[in-house]
C-alpha atoms as a PDB file:
ATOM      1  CA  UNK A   1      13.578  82.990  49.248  1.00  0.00           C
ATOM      2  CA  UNK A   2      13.006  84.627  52.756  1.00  0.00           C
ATOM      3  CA  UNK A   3      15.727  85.526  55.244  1.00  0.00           C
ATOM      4  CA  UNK A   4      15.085  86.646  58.678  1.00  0.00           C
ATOM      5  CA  UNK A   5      17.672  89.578  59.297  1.00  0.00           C
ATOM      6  CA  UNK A   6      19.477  89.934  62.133  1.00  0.00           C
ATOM      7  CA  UNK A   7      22.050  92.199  63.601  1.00  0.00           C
ATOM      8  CA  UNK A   8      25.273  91.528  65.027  1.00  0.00           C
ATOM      9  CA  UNK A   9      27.747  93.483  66.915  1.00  0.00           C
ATOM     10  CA  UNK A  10      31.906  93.109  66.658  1.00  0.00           C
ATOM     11  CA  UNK A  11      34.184  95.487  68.486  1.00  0.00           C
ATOM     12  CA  UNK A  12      38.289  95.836  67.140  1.00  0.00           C
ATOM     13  CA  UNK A  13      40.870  97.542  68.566  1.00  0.00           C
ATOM     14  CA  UNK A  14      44.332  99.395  67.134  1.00  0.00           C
ATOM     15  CA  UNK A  15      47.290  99.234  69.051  1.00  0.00           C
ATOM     16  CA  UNK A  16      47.023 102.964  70.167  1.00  0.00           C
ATOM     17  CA  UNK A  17      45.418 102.034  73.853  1.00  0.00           C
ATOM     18  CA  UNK A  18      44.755  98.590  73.912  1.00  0.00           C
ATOM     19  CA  UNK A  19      43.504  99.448  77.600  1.00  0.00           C
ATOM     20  CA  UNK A  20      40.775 101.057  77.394  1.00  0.00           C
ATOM     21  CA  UNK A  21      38.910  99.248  74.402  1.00  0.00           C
ATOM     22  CA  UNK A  22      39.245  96.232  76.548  1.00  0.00           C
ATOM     23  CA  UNK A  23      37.329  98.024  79.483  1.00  0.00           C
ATOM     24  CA  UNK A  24      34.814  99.170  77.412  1.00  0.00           C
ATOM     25  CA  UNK A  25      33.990  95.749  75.895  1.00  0.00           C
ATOM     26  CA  UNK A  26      34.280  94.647  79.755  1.00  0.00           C
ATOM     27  CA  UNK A  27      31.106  96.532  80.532  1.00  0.00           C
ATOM     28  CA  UNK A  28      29.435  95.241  77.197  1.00  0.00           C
ATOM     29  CA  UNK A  29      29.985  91.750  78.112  1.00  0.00           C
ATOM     30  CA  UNK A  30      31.579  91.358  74.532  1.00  0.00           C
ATOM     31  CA  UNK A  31      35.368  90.501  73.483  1.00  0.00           C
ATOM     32  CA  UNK A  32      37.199  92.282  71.054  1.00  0.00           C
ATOM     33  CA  UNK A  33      37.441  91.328  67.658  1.00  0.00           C
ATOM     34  CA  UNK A  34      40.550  89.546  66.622  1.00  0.00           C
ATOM     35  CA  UNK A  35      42.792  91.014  64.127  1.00  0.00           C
ATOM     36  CA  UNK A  36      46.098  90.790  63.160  1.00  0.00           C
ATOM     37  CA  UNK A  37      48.224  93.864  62.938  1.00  0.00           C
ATOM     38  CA  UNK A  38      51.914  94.275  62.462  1.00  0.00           C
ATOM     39  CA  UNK A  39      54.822  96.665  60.096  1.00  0.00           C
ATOM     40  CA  UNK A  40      56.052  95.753  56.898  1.00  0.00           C
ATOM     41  CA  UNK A  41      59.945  96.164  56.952  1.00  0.00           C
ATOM     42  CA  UNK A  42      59.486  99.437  55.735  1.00  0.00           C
ATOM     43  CA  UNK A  43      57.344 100.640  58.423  1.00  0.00           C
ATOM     44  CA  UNK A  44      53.716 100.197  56.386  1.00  0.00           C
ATOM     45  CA  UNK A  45      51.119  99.006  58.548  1.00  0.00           C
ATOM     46  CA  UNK A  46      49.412  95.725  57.805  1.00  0.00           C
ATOM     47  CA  UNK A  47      45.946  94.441  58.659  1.00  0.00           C
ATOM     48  CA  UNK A  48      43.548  91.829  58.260  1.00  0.00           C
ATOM     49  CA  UNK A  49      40.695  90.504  60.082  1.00  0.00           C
ATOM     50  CA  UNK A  50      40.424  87.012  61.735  1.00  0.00           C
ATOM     51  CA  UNK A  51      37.074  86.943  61.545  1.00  0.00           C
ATOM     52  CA  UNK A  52      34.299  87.093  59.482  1.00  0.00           C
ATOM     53  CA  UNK A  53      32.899  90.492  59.776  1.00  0.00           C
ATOM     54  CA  UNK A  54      30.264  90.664  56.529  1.00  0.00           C
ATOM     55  CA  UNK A  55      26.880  92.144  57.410  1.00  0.00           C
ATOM     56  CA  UNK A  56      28.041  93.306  60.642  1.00  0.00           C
ATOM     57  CA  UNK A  57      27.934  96.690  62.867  1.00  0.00           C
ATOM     58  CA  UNK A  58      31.833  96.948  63.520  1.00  0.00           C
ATOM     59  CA  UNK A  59      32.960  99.195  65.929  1.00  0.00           C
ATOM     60  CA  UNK A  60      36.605 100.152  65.310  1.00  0.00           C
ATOM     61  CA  UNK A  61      38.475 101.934  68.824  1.00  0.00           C
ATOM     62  CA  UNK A  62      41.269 104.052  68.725  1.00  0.00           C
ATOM     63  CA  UNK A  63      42.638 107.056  70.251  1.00  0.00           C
ATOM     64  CA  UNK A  64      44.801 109.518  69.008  1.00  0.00           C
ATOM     65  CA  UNK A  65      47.686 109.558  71.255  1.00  0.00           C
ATOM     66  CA  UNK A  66      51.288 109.373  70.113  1.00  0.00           C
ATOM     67  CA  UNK A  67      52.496 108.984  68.133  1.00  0.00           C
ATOM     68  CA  UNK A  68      49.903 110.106  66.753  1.00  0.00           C
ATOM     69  CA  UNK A  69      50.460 109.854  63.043  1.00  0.00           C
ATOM     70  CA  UNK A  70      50.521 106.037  63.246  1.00  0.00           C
ATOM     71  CA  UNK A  71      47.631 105.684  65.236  1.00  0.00           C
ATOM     72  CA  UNK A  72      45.255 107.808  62.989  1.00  0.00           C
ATOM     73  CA  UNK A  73      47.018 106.020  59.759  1.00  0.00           C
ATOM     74  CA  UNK A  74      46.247 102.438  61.968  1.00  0.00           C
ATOM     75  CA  UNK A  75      42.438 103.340  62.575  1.00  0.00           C
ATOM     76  CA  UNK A  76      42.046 104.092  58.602  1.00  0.00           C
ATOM     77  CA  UNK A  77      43.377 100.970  57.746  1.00  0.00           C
ATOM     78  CA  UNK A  78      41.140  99.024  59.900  1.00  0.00           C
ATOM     79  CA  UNK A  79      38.203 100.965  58.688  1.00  0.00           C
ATOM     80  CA  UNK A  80      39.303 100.469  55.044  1.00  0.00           C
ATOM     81  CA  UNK A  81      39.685  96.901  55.771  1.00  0.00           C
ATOM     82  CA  UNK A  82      36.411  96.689  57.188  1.00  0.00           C
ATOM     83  CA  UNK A  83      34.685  98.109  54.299  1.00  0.00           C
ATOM     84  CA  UNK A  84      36.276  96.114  51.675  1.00  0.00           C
ATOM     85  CA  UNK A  85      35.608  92.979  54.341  1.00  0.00           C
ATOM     86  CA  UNK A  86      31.335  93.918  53.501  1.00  0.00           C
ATOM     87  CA  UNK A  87      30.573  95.152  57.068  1.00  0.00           C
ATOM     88  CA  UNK A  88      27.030  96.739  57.012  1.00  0.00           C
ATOM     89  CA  UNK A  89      28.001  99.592  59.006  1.00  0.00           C
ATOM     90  CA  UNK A  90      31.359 100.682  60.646  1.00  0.00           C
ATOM     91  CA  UNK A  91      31.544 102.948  63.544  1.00  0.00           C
ATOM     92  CA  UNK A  92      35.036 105.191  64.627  1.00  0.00           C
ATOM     93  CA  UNK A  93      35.303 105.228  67.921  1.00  0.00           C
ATOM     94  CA  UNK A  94      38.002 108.128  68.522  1.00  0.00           C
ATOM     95  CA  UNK A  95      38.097 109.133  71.947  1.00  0.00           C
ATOM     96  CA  UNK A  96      40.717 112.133  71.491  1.00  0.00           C
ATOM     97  CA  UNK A  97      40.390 113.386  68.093  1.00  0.00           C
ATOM     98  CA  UNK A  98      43.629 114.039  66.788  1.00  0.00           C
ATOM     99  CA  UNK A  99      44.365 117.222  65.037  1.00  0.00           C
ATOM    100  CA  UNK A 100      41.364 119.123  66.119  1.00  0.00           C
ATOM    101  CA  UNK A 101      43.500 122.062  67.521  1.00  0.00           C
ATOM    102  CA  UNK A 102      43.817 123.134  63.867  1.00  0.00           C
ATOM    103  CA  UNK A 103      40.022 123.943  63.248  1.00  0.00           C
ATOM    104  CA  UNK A 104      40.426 126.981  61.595  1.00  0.00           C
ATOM    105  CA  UNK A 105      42.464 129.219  59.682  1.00  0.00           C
ATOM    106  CA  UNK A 106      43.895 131.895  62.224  1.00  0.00           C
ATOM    107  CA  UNK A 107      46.962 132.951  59.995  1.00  0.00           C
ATOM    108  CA  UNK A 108      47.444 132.991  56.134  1.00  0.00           C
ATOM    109  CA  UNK A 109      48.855 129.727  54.292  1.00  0.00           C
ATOM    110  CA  UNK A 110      47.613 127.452  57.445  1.00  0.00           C
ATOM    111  CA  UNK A 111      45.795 124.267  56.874  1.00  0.00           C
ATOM    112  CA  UNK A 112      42.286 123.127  58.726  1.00  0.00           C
ATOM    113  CA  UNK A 113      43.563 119.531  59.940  1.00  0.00           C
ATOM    114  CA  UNK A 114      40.118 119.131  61.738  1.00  0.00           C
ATOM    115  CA  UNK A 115      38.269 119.297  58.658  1.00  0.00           C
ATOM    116  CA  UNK A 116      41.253 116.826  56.855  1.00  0.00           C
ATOM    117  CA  UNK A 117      40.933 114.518  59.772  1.00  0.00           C
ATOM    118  CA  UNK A 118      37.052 114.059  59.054  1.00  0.00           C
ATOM    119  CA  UNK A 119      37.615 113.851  55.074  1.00  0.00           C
ATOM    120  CA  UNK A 120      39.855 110.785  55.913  1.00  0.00           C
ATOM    121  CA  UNK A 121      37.665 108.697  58.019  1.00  0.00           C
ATOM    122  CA  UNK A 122      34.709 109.436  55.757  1.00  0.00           C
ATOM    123  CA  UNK A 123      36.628 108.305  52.638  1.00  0.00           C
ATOM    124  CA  UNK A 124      38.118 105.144  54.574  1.00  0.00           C
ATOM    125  CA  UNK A 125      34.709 104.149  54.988  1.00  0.00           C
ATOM    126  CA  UNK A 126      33.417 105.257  58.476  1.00  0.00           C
ATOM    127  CA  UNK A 127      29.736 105.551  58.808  1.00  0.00           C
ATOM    128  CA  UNK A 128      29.506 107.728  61.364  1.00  0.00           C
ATOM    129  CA  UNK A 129      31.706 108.636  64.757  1.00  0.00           C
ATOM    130  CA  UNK A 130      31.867 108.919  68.219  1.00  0.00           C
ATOM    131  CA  UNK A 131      34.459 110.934  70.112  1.00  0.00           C
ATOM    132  CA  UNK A 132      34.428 112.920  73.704  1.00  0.00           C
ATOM    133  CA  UNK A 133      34.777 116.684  74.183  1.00  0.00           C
ATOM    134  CA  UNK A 134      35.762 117.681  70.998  1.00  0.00           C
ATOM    135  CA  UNK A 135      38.162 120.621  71.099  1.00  0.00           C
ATOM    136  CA  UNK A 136      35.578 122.821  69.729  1.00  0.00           C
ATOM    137  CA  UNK A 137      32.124 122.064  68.662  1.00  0.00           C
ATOM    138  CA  UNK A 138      32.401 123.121  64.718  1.00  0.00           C
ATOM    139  CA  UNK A 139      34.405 119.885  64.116  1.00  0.00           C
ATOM    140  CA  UNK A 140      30.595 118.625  64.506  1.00  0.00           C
ATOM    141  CA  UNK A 141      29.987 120.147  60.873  1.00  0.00           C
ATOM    142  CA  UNK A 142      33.355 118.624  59.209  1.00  0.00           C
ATOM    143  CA  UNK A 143      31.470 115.376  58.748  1.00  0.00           C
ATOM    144  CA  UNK A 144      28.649 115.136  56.309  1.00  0.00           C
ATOM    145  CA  UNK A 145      28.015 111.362  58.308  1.00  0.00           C
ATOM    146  CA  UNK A 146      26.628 111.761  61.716  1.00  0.00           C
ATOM    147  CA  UNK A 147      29.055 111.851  64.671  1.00  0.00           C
ATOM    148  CA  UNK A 148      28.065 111.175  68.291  1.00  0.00           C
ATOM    149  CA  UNK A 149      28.970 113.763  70.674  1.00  0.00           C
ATOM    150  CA  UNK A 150      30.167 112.612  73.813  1.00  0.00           C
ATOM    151  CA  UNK A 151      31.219 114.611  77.478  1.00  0.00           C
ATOM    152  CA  UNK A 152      32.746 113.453  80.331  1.00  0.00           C
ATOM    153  CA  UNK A 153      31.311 116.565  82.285  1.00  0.00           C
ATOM    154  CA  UNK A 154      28.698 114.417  84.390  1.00  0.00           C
ATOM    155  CA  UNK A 155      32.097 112.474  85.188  1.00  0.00           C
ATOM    156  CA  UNK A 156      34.233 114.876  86.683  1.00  0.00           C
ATOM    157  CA  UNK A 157      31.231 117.281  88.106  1.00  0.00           C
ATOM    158  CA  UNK A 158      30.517 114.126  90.384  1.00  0.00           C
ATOM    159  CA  UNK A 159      34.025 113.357  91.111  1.00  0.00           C
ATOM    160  CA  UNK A 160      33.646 117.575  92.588  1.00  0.00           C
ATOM    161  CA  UNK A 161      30.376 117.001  93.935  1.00  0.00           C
ATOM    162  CA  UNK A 162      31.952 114.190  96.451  1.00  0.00           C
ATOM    163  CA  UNK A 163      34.436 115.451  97.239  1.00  0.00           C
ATOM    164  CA  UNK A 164      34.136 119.354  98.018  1.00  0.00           C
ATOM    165  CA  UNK A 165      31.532 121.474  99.096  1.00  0.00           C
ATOM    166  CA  UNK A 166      29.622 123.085  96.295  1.00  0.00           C
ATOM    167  CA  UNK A 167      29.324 126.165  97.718  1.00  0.00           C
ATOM    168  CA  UNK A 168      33.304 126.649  98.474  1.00  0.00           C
ATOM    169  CA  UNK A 169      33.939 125.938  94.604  1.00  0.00           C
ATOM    170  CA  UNK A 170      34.554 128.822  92.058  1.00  0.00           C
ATOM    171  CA  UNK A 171      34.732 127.517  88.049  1.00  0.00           C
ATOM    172  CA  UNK A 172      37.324 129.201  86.616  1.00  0.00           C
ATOM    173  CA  UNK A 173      38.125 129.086  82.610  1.00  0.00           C
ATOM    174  CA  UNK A 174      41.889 129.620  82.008  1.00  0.00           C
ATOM    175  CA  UNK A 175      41.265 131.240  78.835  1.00  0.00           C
ATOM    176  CA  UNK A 176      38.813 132.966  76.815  1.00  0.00           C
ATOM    177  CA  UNK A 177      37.914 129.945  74.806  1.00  0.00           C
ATOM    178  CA  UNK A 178      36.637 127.675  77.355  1.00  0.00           C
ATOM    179  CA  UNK A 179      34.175 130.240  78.649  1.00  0.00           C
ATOM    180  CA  UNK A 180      31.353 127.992  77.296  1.00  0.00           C
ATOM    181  CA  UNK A 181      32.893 124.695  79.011  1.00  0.00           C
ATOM    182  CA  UNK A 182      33.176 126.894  82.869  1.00  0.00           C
ATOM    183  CA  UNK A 183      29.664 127.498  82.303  1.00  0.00           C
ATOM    184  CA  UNK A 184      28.519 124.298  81.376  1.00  0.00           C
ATOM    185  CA  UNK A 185      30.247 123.491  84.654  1.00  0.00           C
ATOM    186  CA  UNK A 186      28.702 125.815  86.329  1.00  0.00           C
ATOM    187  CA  UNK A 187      25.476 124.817  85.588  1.00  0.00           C
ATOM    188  CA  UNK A 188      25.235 121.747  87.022  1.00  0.00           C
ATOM    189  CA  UNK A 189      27.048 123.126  90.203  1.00  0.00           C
ATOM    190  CA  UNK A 190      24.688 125.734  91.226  1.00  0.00           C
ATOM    191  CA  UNK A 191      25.997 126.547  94.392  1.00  0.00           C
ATOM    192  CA  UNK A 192      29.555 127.595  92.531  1.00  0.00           C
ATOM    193  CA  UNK A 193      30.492 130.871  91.576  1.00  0.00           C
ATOM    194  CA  UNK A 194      32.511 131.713  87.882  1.00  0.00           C
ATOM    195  CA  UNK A 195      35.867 133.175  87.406  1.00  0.00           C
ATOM    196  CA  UNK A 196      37.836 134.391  84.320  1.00  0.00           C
ATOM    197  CA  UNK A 197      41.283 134.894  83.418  1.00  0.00           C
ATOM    198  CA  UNK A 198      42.515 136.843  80.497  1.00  0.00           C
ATOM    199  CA  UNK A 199      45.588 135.059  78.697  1.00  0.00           C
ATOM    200  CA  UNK A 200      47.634 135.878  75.751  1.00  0.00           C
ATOM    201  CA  UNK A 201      49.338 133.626  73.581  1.00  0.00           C
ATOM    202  CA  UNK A 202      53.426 134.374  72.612  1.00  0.00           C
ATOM    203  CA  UNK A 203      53.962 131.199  70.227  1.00  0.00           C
ATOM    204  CA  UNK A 204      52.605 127.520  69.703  1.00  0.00           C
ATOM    205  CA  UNK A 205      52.732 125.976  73.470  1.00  0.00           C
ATOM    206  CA  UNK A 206      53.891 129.239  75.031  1.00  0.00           C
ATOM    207  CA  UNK A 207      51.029 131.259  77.058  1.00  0.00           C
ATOM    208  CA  UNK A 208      50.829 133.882  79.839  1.00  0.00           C
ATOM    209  CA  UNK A 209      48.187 134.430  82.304  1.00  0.00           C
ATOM    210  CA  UNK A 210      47.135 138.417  82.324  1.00  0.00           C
ATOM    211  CA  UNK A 211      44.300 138.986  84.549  1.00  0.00           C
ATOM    212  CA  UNK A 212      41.672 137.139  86.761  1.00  0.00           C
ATOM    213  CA  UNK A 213      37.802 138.581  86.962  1.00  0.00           C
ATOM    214  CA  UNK A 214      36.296 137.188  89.379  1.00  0.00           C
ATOM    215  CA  UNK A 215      36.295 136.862  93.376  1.00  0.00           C
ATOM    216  CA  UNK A 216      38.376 133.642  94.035  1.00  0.00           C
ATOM    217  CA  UNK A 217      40.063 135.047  97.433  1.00  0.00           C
ATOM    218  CA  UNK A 218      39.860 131.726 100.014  1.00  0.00           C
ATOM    219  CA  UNK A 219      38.032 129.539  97.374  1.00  0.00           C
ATOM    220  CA  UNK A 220      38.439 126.019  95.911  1.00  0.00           C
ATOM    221  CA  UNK A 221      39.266 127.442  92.461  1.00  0.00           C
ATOM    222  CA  UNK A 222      38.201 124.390  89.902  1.00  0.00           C
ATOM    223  CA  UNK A 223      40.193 125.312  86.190  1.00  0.00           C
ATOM    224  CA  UNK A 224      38.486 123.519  83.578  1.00  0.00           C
ATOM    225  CA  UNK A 225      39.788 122.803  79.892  1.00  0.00           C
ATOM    226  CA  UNK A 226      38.907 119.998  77.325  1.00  0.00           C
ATOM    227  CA  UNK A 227      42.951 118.856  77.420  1.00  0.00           C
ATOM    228  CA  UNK A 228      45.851 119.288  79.115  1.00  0.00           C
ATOM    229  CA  UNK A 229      49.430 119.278  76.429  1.00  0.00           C
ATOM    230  CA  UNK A 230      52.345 120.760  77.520  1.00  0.00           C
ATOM    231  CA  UNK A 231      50.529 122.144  80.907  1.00  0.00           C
ATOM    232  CA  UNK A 232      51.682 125.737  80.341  1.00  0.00           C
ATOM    233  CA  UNK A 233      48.082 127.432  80.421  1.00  0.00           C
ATOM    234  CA  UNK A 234      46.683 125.375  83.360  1.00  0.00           C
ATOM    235  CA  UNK A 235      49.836 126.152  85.272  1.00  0.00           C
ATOM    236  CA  UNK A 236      49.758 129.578  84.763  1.00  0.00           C
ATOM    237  CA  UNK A 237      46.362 130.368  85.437  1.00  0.00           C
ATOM    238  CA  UNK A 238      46.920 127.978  88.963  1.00  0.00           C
ATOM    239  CA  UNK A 239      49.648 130.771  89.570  1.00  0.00           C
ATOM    240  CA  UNK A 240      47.612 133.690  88.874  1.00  0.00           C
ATOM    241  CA  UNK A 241      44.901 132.105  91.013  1.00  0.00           C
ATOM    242  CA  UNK A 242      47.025 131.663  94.120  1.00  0.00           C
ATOM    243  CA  UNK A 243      48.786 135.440  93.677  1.00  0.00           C
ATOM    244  CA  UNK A 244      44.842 136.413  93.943  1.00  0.00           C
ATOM    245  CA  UNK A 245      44.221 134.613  96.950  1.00  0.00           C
ATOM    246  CA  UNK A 246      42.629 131.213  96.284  1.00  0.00           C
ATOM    247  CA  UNK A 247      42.779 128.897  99.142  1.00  0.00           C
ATOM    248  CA  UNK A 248      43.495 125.591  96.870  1.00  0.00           C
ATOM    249  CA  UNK A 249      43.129 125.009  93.023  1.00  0.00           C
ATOM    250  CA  UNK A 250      41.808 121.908  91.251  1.00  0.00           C
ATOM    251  CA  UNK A 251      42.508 121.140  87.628  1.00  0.00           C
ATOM    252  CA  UNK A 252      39.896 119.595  85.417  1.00  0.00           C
ATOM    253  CA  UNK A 253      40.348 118.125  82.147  1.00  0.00           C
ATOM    254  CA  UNK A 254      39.218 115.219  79.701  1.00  0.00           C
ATOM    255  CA  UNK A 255      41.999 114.359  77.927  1.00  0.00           C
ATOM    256  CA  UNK A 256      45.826 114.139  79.034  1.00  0.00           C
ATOM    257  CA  UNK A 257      48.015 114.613  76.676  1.00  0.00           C
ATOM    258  CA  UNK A 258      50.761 115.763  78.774  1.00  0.00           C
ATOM    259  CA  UNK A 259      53.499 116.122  76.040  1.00  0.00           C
ATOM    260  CA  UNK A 260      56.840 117.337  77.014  1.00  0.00           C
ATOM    261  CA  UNK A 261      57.678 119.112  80.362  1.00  0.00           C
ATOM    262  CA  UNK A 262      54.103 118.789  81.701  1.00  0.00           C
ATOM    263  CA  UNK A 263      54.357 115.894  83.920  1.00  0.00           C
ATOM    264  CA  UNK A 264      56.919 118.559  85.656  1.00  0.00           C
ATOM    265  CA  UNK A 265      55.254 121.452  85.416  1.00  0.00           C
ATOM    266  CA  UNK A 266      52.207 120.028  87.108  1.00  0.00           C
ATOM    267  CA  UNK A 267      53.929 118.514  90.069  1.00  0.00           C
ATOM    268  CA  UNK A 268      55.670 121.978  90.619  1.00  0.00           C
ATOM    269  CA  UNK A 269      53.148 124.182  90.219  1.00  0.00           C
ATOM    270  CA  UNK A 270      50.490 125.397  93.218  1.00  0.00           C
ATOM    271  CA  UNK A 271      47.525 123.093  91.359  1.00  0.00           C
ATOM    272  CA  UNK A 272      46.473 120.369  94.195  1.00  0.00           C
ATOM    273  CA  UNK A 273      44.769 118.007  92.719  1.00  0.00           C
ATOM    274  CA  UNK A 274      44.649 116.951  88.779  1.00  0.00           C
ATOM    275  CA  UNK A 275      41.359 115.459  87.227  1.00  0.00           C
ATOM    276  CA  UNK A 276      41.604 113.797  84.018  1.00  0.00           C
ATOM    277  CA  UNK A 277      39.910 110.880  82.220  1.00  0.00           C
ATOM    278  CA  UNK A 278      41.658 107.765  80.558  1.00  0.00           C
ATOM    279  CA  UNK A 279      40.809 108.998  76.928  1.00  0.00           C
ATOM    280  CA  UNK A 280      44.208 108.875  76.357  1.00  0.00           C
ATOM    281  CA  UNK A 281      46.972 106.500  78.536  1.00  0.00           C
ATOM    282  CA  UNK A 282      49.045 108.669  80.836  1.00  0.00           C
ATOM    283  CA  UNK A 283      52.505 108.525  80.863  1.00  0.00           C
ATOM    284  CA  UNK A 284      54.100 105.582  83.024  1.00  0.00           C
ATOM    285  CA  UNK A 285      55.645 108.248  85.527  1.00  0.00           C
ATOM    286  CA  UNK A 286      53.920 111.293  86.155  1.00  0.00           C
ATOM    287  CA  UNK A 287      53.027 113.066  89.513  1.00  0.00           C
ATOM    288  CA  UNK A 288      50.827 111.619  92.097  1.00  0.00           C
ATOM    289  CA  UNK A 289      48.701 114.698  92.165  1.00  0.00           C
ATOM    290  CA  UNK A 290      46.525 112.994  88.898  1.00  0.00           C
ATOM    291  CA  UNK A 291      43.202 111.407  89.496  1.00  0.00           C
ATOM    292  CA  UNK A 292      41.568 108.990  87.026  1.00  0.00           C
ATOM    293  CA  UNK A 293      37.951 108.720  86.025  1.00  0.00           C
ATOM    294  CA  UNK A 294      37.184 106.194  83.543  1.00  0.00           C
ATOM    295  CA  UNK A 295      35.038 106.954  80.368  1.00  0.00           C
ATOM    296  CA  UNK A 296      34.420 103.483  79.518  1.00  0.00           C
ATOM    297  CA  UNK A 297      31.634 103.478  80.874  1.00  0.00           C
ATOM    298  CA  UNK A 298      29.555 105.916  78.656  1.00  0.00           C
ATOM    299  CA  UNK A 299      31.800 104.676  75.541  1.00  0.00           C
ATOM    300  CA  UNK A 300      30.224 101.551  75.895  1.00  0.00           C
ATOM    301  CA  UNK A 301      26.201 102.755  76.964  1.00  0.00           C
ATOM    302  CA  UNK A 302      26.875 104.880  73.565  1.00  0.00           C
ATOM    303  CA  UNK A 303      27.820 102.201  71.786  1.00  0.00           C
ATOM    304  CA  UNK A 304      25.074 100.134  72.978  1.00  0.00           C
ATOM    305  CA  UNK A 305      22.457 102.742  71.720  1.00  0.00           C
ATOM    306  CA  UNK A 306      24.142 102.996  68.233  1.00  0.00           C
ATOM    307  CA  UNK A 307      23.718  99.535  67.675  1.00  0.00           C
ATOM    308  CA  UNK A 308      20.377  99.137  69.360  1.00  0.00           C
ATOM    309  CA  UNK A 309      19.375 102.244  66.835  1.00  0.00           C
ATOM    310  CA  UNK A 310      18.183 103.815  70.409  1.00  0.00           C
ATOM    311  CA  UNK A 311      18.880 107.868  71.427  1.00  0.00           C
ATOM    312  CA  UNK A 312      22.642 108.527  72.847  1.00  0.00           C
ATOM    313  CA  UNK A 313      21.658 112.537  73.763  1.00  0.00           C
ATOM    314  CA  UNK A 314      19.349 110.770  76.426  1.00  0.00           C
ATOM    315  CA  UNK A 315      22.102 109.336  78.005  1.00  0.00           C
ATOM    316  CA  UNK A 316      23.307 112.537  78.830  1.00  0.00           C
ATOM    317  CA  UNK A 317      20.120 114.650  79.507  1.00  0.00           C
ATOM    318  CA  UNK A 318      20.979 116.146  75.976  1.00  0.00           C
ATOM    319  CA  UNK A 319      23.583 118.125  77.380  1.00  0.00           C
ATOM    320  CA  UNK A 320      26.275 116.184  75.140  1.00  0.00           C
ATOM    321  CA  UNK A 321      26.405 118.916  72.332  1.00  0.00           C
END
C-alpha cells in the first residue's frame, strides 16, 4: 500500500486575544480552527476540537495577558487536546510569554517561573514555540524543543525612521538591563547617538531613576524596553531625561502590559509619544499618547516558514536572537 503524504496547516485560537489570531490568519488567507471552549461550574476549563485535526501541523495562539493564569492554563489544554487528537506536530504561538520576569534566582527560596513555564508546554505536548522579545534571551535554553525567536525591532525602528530625523534621535536604555536592546536599536539607526541611565530598584514595581550618561540636552530621547507593566521605570527615566535637558522623549516597547496605575502615569508624565505593539490587547481606555504597530504580520510570515520547513532568522536578517 502507497500513500502520497501531504501536509496540512490548521490555526486555533484561546480566548486570551481573540484579535489578533484573527489578523494573523487574515494575512495567511486561512480561518481559524473551530473549537469549542467554555467553564465547568467550578471554573475548569473545557475543550474540544470541531474538527478533525489528525496528521496535521496545528498552530495553537495565545497570549499571556490577564488574567494570566487562565490563559496559560487555556493554551495547555488546547495543546494537550491536540496531542491526544494525533496532530503530527503542534506549534505554541505565545506572543508575550508569561512569567518570564522570574528567570532566575536573585534571592534565596525564589522559584524560576521561566524555566516552569517551558516545562509545561513541553509536557502538554508543544513541539516547539514561537514568541516575540522574550524578556531575556536565556529563556531560549529552558526548552529542550526548538523555539522561534521573534522581534518587533524592524517594526518600531521604521515607525522612528518615518517619522523623526535620525540624526536628532538619542537611544536611551532606562535601566542597566536593556543595554543590549538600546544597542540593537542603535544599530540599525546609525545616525543616533546612546544614552544610559542608572536605576535602582526599592521593591517589586517600585524603581527610581539615579543618573543619566549620556548627552541628551535638545534631543529626541527614544527609551526602549521589551514591556511596559506598571509604567514606573519608563516614567521615571522620561523625568530624568527632561531634568537633563531633552527636547521631547519617545517611549518604545513591544509588549503593553500596562497593569495598574500605568495608563495614568503615562498620560501624566513628560513622555510624548508611546510605541507599543498589539502582542497583548490594551486596555479599552488608556491615553491617546499610545501608537499601535501590528505584529501580525511577521507572526504569520513565521508561521508560514515553520510549516513550509523554510528559515524564519532570514526573515529578520538573523538579527531575531
Amino acid at each position: 500500500m502507497e500513500v502520497v503524504t501531504k501536509k496540512r496547516m490548521q490555526i486555533f485560537s484561546g480566548r486570551g486575544y481573540p484579535e489578533l489570531a484573527q489578523e494573523v490568519v487574515d494575512h495567511l488567507g486561512m480561518r481559524l480552527g473551530d473549537v469549542d471552549l467554555h467553564e465547568f461550574a467550578n471554573g475548569e476549563i473545557y475543550c474540544r476540537y470541531r474538527e478533525n485535526v489528525r496528521g496535521s501541523d496545528v498552530f495553537v495562539i495565545q497570549t499571556h495577558c490577564a488574567p494570566v493564569n487562565e490563559n496559560v492554563m487555556e493554551q495547555l489544554i488546547l495543546i494537550e487536546a491536540a496531542k491526544r487528537a494525533s496532530a503530527k506536530r503542534i506549534t505554541a504561538v505565545v506572543p508575550f510569554y508569561g512569567y518570564a520576569r522570574q528567570d532566575k534566582k536573585t534571592r534565596s527560596r525564589e522559584p524560576i517561573t521561566a524555566k516552569l513555564l517551558a516545562d509545561m508546554l513541553t509536557v502538554a505536548g508543544a513541539d516547539r514555540v514561537v514568541s516575540v522579545d522574550l524578556h531575556t534571551q536565556q529563556i531560549q535554553g529552558f526548552l529542550d524543543d526548538p523555539l522561534d525567536h521573534l522581534t518587533a525591532l524592524p517594526l518600531l525602528v521604521g515607525w522612528l525612521i518615518e517619522h523623526y530625523d535620525e540624526h536628532e534621535l538619542v537611544v536611551a536604555a532606562p535601566d542597566a538591563g536593556r543595554v543590549r536592546l538600546a544597542e540593537k536599536f542603535a544599530s540599525r539607526l546609525p545616525n543616533a547617538s546612546m544614552a544610559f541611565l542608572a536605576k535602582t530598584r526599592t521593591s517589586h514595581n517600585v524603581a527610581k531613576t539615579l543618573a543619566v550618561v549620556g548627552e541628551v540636552e535638545g534631543k529626541t530621547c527614544v527609551l526602549v524596553d521589551d514591556m511596559i507593566d506598571t509604567a514606573g521605570t519608563i516614567c521615571g527615566a522620561a523625568e530624568a531625561l527632561m531634568e537633563h535637558g531633552a527636547g521631547r522623549v519617545i517611549a518604545c516597547a513591544t509588549h503593553p502590559v500596562l497593569s495598574g496605575p500605568a495608563c495614568e502615569r503615562l498620560e501624566h508624565s513628560p513622555i510624548d509619544r508611546v510605541v507599543l505593539t498589539n502582542s497583548l490587547p490594551l486596555p479599552r481606555e488608556c491615553t491617546d499618547k499610545i501608537e499601535v504597530i501590528s505584529i501580525a504580520p511577521i507572526v504569520a510570515s513565521t508561521m508560514k516558514a515553520i510549516f513550509e520547513d523554510e528559515s524564519v532568522s532570514e526573515l529578520f536578517d538573523d538579527q531575531n536572537q
